[in-house]
C-alpha atoms as a PDB file:
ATOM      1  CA  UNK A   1     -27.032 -19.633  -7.099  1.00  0.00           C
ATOM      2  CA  UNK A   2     -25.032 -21.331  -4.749  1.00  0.00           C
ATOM      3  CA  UNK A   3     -23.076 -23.758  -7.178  1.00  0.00           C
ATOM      4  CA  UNK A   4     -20.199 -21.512  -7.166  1.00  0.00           C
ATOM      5  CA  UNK A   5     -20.117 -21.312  -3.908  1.00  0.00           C
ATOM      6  CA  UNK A   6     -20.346 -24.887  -2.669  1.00  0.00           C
ATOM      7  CA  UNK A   7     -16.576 -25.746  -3.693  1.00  0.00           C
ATOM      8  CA  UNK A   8     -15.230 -23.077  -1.067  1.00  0.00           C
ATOM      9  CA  UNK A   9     -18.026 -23.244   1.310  1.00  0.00           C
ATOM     10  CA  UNK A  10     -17.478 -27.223   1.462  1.00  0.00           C
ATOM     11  CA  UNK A  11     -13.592 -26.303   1.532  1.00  0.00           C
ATOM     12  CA  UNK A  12     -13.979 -24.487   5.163  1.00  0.00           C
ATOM     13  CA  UNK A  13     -16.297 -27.049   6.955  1.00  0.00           C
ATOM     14  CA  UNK A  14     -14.997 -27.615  10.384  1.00  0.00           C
ATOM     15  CA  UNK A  15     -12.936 -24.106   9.922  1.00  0.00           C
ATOM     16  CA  UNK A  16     -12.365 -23.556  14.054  1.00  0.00           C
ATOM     17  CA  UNK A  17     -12.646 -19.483  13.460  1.00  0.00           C
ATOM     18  CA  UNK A  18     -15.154 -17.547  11.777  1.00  0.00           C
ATOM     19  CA  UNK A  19     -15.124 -16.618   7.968  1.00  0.00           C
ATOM     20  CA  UNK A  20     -17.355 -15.153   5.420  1.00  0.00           C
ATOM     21  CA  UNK A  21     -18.256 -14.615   1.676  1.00  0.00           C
ATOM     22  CA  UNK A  22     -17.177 -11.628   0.487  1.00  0.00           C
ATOM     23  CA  UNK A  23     -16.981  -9.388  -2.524  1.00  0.00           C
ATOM     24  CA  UNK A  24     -20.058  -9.364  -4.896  1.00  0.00           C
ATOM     25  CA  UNK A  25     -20.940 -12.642  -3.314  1.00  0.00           C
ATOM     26  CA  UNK A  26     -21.290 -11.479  -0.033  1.00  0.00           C
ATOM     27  CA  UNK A  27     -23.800  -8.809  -1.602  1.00  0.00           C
ATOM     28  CA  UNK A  28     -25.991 -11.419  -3.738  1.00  0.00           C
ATOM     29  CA  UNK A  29     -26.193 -13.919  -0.338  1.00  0.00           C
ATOM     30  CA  UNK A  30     -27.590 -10.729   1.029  1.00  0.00           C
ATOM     31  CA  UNK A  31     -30.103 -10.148  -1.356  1.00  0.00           C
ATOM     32  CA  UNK A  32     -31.251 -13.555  -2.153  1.00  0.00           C
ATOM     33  CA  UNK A  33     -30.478 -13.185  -6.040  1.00  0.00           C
ATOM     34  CA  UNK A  34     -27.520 -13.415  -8.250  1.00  0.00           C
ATOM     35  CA  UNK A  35     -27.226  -9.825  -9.813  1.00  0.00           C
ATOM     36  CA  UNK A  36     -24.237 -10.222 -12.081  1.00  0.00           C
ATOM     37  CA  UNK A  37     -21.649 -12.575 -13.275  1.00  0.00           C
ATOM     38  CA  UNK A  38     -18.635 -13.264 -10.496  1.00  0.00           C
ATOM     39  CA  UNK A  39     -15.283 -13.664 -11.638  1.00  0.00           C
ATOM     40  CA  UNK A  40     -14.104 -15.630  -8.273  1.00  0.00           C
ATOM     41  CA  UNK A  41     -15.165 -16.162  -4.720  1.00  0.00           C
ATOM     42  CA  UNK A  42     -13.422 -14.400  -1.907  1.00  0.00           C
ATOM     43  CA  UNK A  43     -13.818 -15.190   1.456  1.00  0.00           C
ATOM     44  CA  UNK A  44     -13.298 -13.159   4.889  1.00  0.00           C
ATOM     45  CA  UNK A  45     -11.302 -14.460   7.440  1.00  0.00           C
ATOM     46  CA  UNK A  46      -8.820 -12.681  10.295  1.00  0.00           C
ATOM     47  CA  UNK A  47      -5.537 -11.927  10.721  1.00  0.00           C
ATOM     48  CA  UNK A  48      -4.949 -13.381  14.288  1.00  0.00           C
ATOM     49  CA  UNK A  49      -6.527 -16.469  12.938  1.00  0.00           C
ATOM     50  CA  UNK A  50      -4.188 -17.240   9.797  1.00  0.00           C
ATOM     51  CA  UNK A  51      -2.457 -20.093  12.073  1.00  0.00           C
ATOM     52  CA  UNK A  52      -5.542 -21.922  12.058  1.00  0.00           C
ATOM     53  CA  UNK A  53      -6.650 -21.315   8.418  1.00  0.00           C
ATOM     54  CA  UNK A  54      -3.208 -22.916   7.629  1.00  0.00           C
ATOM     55  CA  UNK A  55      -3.615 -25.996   9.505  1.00  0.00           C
ATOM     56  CA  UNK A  56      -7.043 -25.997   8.088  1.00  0.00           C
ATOM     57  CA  UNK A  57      -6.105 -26.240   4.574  1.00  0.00           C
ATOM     58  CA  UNK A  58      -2.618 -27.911   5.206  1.00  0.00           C
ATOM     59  CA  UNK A  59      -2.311 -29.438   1.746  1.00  0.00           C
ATOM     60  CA  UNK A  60      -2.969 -26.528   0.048  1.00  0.00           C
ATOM     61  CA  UNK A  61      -0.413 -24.117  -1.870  1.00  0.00           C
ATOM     62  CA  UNK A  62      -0.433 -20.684  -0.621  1.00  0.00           C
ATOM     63  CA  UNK A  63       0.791 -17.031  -1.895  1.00  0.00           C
ATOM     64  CA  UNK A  64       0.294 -13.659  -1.093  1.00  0.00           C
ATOM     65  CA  UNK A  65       0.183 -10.396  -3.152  1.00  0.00           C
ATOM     66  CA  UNK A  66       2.283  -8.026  -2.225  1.00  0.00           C
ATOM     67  CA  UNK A  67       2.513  -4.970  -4.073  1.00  0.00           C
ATOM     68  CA  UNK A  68       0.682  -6.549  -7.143  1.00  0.00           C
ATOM     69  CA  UNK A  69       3.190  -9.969  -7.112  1.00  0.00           C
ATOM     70  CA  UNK A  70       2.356 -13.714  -5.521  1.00  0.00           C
ATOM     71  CA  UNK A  71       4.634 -14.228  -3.108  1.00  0.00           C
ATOM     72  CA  UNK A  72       4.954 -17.788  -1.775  1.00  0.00           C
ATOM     73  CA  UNK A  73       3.257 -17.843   1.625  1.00  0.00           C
ATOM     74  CA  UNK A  74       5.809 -19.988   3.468  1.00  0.00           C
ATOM     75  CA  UNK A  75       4.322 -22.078   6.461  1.00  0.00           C
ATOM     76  CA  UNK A  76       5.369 -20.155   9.271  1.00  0.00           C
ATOM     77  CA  UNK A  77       5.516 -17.074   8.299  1.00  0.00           C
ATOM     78  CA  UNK A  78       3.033 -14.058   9.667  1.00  0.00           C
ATOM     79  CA  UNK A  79       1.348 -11.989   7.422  1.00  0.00           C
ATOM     80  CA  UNK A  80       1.211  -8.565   9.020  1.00  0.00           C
ATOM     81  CA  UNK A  81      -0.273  -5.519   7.204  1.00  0.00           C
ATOM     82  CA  UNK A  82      -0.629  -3.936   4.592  1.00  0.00           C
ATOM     83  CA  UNK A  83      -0.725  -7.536   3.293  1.00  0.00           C
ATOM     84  CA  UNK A  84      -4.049  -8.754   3.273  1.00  0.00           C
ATOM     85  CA  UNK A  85      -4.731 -10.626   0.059  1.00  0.00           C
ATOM     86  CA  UNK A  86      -3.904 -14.409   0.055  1.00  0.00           C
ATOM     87  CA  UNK A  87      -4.591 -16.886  -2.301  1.00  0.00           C
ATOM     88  CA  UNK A  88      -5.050 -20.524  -1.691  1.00  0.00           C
ATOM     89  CA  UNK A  89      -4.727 -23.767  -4.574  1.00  0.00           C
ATOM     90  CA  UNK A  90      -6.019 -27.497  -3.670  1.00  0.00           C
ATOM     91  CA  UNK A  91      -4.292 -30.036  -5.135  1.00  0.00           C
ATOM     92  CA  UNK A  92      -7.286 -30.227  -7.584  1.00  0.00           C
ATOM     93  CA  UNK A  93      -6.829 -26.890  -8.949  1.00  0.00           C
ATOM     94  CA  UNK A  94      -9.882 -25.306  -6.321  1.00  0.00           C
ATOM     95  CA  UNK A  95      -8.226 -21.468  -6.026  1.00  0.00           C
ATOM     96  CA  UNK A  96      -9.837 -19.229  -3.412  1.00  0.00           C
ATOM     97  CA  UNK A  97      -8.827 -15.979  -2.700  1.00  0.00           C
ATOM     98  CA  UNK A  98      -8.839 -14.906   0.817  1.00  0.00           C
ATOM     99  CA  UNK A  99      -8.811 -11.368   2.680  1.00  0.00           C
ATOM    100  CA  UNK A 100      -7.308 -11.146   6.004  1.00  0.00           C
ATOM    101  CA  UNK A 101      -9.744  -8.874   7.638  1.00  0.00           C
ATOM    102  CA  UNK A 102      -8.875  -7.123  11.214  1.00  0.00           C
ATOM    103  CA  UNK A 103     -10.529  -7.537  14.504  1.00  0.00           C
ATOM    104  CA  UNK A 104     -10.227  -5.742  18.109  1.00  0.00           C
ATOM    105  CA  UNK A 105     -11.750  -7.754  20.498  1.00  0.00           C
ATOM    106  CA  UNK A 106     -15.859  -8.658  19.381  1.00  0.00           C
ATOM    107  CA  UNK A 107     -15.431  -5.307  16.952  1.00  0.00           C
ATOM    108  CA  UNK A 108     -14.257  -6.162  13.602  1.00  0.00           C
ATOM    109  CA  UNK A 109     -12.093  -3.193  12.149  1.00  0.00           C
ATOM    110  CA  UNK A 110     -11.811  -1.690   8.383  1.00  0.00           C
ATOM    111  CA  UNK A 111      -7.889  -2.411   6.877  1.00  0.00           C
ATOM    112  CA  UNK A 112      -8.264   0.757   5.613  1.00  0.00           C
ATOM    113  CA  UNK A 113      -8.976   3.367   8.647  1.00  0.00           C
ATOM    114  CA  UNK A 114      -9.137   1.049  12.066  1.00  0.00           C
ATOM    115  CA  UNK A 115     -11.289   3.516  13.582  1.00  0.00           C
ATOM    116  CA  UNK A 116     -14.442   2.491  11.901  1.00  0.00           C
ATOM    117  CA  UNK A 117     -15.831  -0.440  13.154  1.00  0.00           C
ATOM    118  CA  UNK A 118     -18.578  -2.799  13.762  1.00  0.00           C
ATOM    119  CA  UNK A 119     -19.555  -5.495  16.451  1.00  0.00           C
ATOM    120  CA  UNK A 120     -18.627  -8.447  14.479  1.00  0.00           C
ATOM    121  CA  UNK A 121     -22.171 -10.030  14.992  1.00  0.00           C
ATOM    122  CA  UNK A 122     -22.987  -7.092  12.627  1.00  0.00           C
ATOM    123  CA  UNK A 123     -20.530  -7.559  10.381  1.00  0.00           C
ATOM    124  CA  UNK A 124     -20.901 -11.762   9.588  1.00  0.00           C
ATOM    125  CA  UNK A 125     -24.254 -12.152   8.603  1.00  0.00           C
ATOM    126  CA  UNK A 126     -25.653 -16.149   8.072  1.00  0.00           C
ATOM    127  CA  UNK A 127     -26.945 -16.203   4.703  1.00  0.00           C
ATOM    128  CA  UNK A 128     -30.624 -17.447   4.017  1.00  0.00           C
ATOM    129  CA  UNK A 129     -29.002 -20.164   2.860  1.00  0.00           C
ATOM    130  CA  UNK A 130     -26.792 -21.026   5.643  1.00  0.00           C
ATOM    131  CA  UNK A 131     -23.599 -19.646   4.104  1.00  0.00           C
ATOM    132  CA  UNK A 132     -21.869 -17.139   6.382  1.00  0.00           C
ATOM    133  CA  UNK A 133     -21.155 -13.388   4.381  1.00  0.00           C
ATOM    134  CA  UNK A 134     -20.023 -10.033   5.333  1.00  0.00           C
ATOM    135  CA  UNK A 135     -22.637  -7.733   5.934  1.00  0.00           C
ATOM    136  CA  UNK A 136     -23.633  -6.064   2.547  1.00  0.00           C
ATOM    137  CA  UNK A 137     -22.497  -2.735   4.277  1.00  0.00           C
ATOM    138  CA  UNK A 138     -19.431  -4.022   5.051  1.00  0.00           C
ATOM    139  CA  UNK A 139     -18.884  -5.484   1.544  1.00  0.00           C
ATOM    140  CA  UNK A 140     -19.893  -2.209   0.087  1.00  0.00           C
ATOM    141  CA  UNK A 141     -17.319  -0.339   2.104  1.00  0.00           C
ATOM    142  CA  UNK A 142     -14.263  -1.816   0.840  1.00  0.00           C
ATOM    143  CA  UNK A 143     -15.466  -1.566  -2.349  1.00  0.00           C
ATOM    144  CA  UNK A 144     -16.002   2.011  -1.955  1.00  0.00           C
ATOM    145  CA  UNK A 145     -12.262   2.820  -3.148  1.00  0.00           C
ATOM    146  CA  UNK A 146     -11.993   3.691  -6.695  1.00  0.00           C
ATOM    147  CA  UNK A 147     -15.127   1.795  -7.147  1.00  0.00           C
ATOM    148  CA  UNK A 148     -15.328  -0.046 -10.689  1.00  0.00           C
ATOM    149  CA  UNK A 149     -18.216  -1.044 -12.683  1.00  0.00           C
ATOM    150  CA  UNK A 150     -18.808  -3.748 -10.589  1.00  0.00           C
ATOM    151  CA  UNK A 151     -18.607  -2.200  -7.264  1.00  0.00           C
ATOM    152  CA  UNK A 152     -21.204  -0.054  -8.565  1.00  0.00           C
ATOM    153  CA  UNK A 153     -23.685  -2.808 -10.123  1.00  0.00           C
ATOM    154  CA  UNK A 154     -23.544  -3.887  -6.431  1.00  0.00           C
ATOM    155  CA  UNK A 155     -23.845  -0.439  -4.900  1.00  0.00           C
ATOM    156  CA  UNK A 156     -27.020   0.149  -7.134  1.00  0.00           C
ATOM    157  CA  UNK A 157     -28.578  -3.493  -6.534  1.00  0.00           C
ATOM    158  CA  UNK A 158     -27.469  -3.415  -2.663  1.00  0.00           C
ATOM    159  CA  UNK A 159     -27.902   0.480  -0.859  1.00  0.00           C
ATOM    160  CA  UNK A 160     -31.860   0.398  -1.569  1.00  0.00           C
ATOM    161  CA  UNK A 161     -32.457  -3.219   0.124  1.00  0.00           C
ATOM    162  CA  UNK A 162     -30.670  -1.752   3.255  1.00  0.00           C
ATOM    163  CA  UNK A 163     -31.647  -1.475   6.673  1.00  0.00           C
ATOM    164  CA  UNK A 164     -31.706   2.130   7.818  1.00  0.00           C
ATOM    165  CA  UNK A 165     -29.448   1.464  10.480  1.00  0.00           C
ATOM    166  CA  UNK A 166     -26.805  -0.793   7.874  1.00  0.00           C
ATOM    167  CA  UNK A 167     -27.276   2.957   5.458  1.00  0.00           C
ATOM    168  CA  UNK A 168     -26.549   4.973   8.426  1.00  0.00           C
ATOM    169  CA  UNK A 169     -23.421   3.185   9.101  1.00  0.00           C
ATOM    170  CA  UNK A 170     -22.277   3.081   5.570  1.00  0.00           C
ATOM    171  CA  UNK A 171     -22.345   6.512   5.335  1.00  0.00           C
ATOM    172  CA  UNK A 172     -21.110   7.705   8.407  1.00  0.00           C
ATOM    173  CA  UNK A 173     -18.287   5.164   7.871  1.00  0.00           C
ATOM    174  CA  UNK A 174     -17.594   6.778   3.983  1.00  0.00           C
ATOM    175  CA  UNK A 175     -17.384  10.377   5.597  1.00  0.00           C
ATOM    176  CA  UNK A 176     -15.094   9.189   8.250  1.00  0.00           C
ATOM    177  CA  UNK A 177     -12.578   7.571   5.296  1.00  0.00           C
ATOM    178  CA  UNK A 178     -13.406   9.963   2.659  1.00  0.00           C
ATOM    179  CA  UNK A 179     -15.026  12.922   3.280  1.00  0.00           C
ATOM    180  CA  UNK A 180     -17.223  13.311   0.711  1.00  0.00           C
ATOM    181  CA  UNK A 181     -17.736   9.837  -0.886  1.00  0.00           C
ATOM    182  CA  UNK A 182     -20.503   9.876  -4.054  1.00  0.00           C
ATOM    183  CA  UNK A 183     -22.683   7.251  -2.257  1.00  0.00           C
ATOM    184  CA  UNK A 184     -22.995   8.818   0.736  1.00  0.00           C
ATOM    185  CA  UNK A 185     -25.883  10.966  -1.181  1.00  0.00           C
ATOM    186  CA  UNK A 186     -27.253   8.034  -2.776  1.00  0.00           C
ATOM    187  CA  UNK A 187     -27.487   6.488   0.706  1.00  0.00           C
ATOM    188  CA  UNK A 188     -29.471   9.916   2.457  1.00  0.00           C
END
């Protein structure tokens, strides 16, 4: 299970900041099981701490989307929002994709509508097998917009293995940045 995750996970030893697995990944660490076929591996990290992640992986080449284009990320320049999607080649051809996730203090904060949030030792989970991952409600929350097969293949495999608590929040979060959301039923 882990094979396609040991390029990126070796990539970030000694990182000085937290990070996580996210996406589909982040849902499968979670349950112990790969569930479907992965395209890529994203990782979490935060905004405040895209200094360090440069310094981190210094020989690396860097670009941003920005309204559906790479951009080159150019050393030092800040990424503020809405930009949030960054993607990272080693000079052997290793491409990661990374989010920039937000943070207020020990609460980390969804992009999308900064007043849901969650302590962030909720949101980082440690993996059974070590690897660090965004909670599987967390995951499951950004992929609540316009949710594609795939978001749902992980919404089906994920909402029944969660913790009543982890359901409660996942729902109260999809009413607060959607109203009506078609999981929040699934997740009653």
């Amino acid at each position: 299970m882990l094979d396609d995750l040991s390029a990126p996970e070796k990539a970030m030893r000694g990182y000085p900041a937290p990070w996580a697995v996210a996406g589909g990944w982040a849902i499968d660490l979670a349950l112990g099981v790969v569930t479907r076929a992965h395209a890529d591996v994203d990782l979490a990290m935060f905004r405040d701490d895209q200094r360090l992640l440069r310094a981190h992986l210094v020989n690396w080449r860097w670009e941003y989307a920005e309204d559906g284009v790479l951009v080159p990320w150019h050393h030092e320049q800040w990424l503020a929002l809405p930009i949030h999607e960054l993607y990272a080649t080693s000079a052997a051809g290793l491409r990661i994709e990374i989010l920039l996730n937000e943070r207020d203090g020990d609460d980390w904060l969804f992009r999308r509508d900064p007043r849901v949030r969650l302590p962030l030792a909720r949101a980082i989970v440690t993996s059974s097998s070590g690897v660090p991952a965004l909670a599987p409600e967390v995951a499951l929350l950004y992929k609540s917009k316009d949710p594609r097969s795939t978001d749902q293949a992980d919404f089906a495999a994920a909402a029944p293995r969660l913790e009543a608590s982890a359901r409660q929040w996942l729902s109260d979060a999809l009413g607060e940045c959607y109203g009506e959301h078609p999981w929040r039923a699934a997740l009653a």
